[in-house]
Every structure is written in C-alpha cells, then in structure tokens.
Protein backbone atom coordinates (compact mmCIF):
# COMPACT_ATOMS: atom_id res chain seq x y z
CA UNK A 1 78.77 47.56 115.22
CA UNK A 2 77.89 50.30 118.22
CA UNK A 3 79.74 49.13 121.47
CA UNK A 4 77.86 50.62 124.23
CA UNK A 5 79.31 50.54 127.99
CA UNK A 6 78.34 51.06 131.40
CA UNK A 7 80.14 52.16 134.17
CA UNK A 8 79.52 52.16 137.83
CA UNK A 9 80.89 52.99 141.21
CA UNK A 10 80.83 50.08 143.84
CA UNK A 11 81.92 51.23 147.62
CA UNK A 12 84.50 53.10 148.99
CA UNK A 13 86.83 52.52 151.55
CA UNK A 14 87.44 55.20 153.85
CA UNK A 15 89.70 55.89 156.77
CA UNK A 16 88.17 57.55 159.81
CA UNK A 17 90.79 60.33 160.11
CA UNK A 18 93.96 61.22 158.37
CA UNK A 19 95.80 64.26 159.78
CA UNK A 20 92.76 65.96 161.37
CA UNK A 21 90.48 65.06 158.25
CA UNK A 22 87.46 62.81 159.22
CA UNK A 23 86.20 60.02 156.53
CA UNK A 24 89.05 60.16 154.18
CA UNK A 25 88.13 57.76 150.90
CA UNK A 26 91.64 56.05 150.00
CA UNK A 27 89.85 53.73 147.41
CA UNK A 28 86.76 52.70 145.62
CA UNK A 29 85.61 49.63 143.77
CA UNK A 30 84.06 49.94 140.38
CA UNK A 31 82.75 47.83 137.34
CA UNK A 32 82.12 48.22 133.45
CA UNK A 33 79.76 46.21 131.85
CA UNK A 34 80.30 46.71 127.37
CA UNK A 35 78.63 45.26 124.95
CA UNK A 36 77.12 45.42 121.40
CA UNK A 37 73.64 47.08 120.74
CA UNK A 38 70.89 44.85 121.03
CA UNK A 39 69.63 45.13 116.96
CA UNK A 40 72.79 43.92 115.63
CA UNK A 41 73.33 40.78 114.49
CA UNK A 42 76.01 39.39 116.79
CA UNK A 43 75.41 39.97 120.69
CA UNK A 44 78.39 40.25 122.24
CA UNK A 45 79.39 41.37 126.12
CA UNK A 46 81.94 41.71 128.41
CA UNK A 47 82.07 42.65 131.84
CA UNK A 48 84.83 43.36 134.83
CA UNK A 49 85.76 45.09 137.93
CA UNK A 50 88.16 46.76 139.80
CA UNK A 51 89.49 49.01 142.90
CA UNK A 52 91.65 51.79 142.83
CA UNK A 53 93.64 53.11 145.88
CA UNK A 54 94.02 57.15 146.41
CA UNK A 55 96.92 58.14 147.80
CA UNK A 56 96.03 60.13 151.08
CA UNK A 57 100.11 61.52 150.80
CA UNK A 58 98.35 64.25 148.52
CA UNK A 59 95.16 65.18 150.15
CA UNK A 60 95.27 69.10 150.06
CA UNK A 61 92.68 70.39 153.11
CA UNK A 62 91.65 72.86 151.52
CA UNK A 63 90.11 71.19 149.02
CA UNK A 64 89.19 68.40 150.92
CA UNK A 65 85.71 67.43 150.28
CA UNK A 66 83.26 65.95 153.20
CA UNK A 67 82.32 62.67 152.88
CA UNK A 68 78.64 63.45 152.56
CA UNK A 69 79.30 65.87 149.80
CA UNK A 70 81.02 63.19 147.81
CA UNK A 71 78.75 61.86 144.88
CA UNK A 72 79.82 59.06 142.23
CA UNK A 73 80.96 61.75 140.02
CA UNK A 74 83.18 62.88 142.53
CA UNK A 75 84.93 59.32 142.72
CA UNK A 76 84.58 58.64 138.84
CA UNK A 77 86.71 62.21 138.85
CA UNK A 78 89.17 60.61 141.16
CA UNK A 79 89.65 57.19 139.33
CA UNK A 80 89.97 59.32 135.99
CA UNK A 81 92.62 61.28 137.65
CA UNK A 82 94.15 58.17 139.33
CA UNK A 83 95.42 57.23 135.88
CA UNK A 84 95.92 60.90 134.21
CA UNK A 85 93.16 60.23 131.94
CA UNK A 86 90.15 63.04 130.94
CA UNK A 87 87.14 60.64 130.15
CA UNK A 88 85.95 57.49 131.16
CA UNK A 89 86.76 56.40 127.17
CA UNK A 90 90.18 56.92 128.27
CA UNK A 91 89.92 54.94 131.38
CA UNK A 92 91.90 51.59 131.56
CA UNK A 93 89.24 49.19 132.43
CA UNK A 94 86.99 50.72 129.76
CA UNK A 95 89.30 50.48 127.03
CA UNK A 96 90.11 47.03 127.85
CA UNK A 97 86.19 46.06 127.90
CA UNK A 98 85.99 47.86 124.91
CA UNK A 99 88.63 46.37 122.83
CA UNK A 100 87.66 42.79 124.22
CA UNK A 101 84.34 43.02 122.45
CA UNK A 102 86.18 44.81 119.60
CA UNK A 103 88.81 41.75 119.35
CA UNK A 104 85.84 39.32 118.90
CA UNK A 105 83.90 41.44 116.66
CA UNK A 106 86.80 41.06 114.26
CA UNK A 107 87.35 37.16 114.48
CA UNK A 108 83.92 36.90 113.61
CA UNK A 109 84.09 38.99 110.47
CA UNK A 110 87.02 36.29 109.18
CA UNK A 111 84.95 33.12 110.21
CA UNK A 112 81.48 32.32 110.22
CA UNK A 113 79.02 29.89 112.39
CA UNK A 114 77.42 27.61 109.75
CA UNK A 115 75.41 24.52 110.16
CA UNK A 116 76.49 20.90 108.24
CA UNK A 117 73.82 19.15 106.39
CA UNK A 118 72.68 15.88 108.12
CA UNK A 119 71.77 14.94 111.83
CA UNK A 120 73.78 17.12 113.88
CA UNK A 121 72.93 14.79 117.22
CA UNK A 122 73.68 11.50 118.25
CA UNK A 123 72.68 9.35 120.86
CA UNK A 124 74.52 6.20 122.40
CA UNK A 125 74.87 4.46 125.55
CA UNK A 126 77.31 2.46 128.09
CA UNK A 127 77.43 0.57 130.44
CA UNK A 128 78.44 1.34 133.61
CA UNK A 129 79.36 -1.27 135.31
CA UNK A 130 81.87 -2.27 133.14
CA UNK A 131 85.55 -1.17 134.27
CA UNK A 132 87.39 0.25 131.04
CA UNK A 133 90.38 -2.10 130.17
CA UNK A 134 93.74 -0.86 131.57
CA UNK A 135 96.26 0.95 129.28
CA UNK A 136 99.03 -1.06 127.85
CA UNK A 137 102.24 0.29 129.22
CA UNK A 138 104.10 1.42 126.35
CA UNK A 139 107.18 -0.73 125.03
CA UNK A 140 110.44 0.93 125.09
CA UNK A 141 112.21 0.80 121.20
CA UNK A 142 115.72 -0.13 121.83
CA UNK A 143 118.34 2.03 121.86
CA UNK A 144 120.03 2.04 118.47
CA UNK A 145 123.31 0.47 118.08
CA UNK A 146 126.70 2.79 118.31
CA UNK A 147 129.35 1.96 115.67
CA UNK A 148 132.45 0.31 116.93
C-alpha cells in the first residue's frame, strides 16, 4: 500500500524586533495530513499538528532574512533544521503520521472484517417511565475462621 502525505505551514509567530532585527519569526505552526492512495482497498488516514519554536539566541544578521522574503519553504527549511533532519520524510511529525497508518495497515493484514450469516440488526423497546430496580448491595462472605 502507497502512503501518501501532505504537509503544510500554518502561521508564524514573530517578534517585532530582536537586537535591531525587525519581524523576527521565533515559531511556526504546521500540520501533516497521511494517508493511503485512494485505489487501494483499505482507506486509511491520519492527520496532526504542531508548532515549533526557533531559538532567536542564534539568529546570525547577516543572514537574516526579511520577513517579506520568507516563503513556506523558508520555514519548512527551518522546522527541518529545528530537529537536524534533511527531508520532510525525516521530519518527526511525518514519520509519526506515517508509521500510524503503517501500524494499522499491518493489524489489518492479521485480521479481517467479515460479515456473520443471519440478521445482523435488532430492534427492541423500553419503557421509560419505569425506574430500573436498585442494585442489591453485595453481602460480605465471612471472614474465615483462624485456628486456635
């Protein structure tokens, strides 16, 4: 089975000056959406969300980029970097989406969704206005006798 993902880059949260920078991003939000291609024979999907801080300690100004040059493959470069990873197949919250699907792809291959033979619904009714009957308390069994 193909496990396809999406990724996506919410907001960031920005700080209106750091050190004599202006519009400083120390965070974004982001959210991966996985799941199985649509011709196979199981759909499955998973979804989540996260945010990741940036640390502003390590903000080098001269290669600070402006906050209207930033794109959402400028911040997907930051969150990969955020947790040393190259790729976004790498990326924590991927993986995880990933391997969810990939966990439930394999407890379906050791049991199967099948139908019983017969009516498979009933119908009953009751009434309402009768109170159910209280619970007997239960009786204590007496403590066993010690030996003299």
């Amino acid at each position: 089975m193909a496990i396809t993902y999406q990724f996506s880059v919410g907001s960031v949260t920005k700080k209106l000056e750091h050190e004599g920078l202006s519009n400083v991003i120390i965070g974004a939000s982001f959210g991966v959406n996985a799941q199985t291609d649509a011709d196979e024979p199981a759909q499955f999907s998973y979804s989540c969300g996260g945010y990741k801080d940036f640390p502003v300690e390590s903000i080098d100004p001269e290669g600070f980029i402006d906050f209207d040059e930033v794109t959402a493959e400028t911040v997907v470069g930051w969150l990969l970097q955020s947790e040393g990873v190259e790729t976004l197949d790498e990326f924590s919250y991927v993986k995880a989406s990933v391997d969810n699907i990939r966990a439930r792809i394999a407890e379906l291959q050791v049991q199967v969704d099948t139908p019983v033979s017969g009516e498979s619904s009933f119908t009953g009714s009751v009434d309402s206005a009768q109170p159910p009957a209280p619970a007997p308390e239960p009786t204590p069994e007496p403590a066993p006798e010690e030996p003299a």
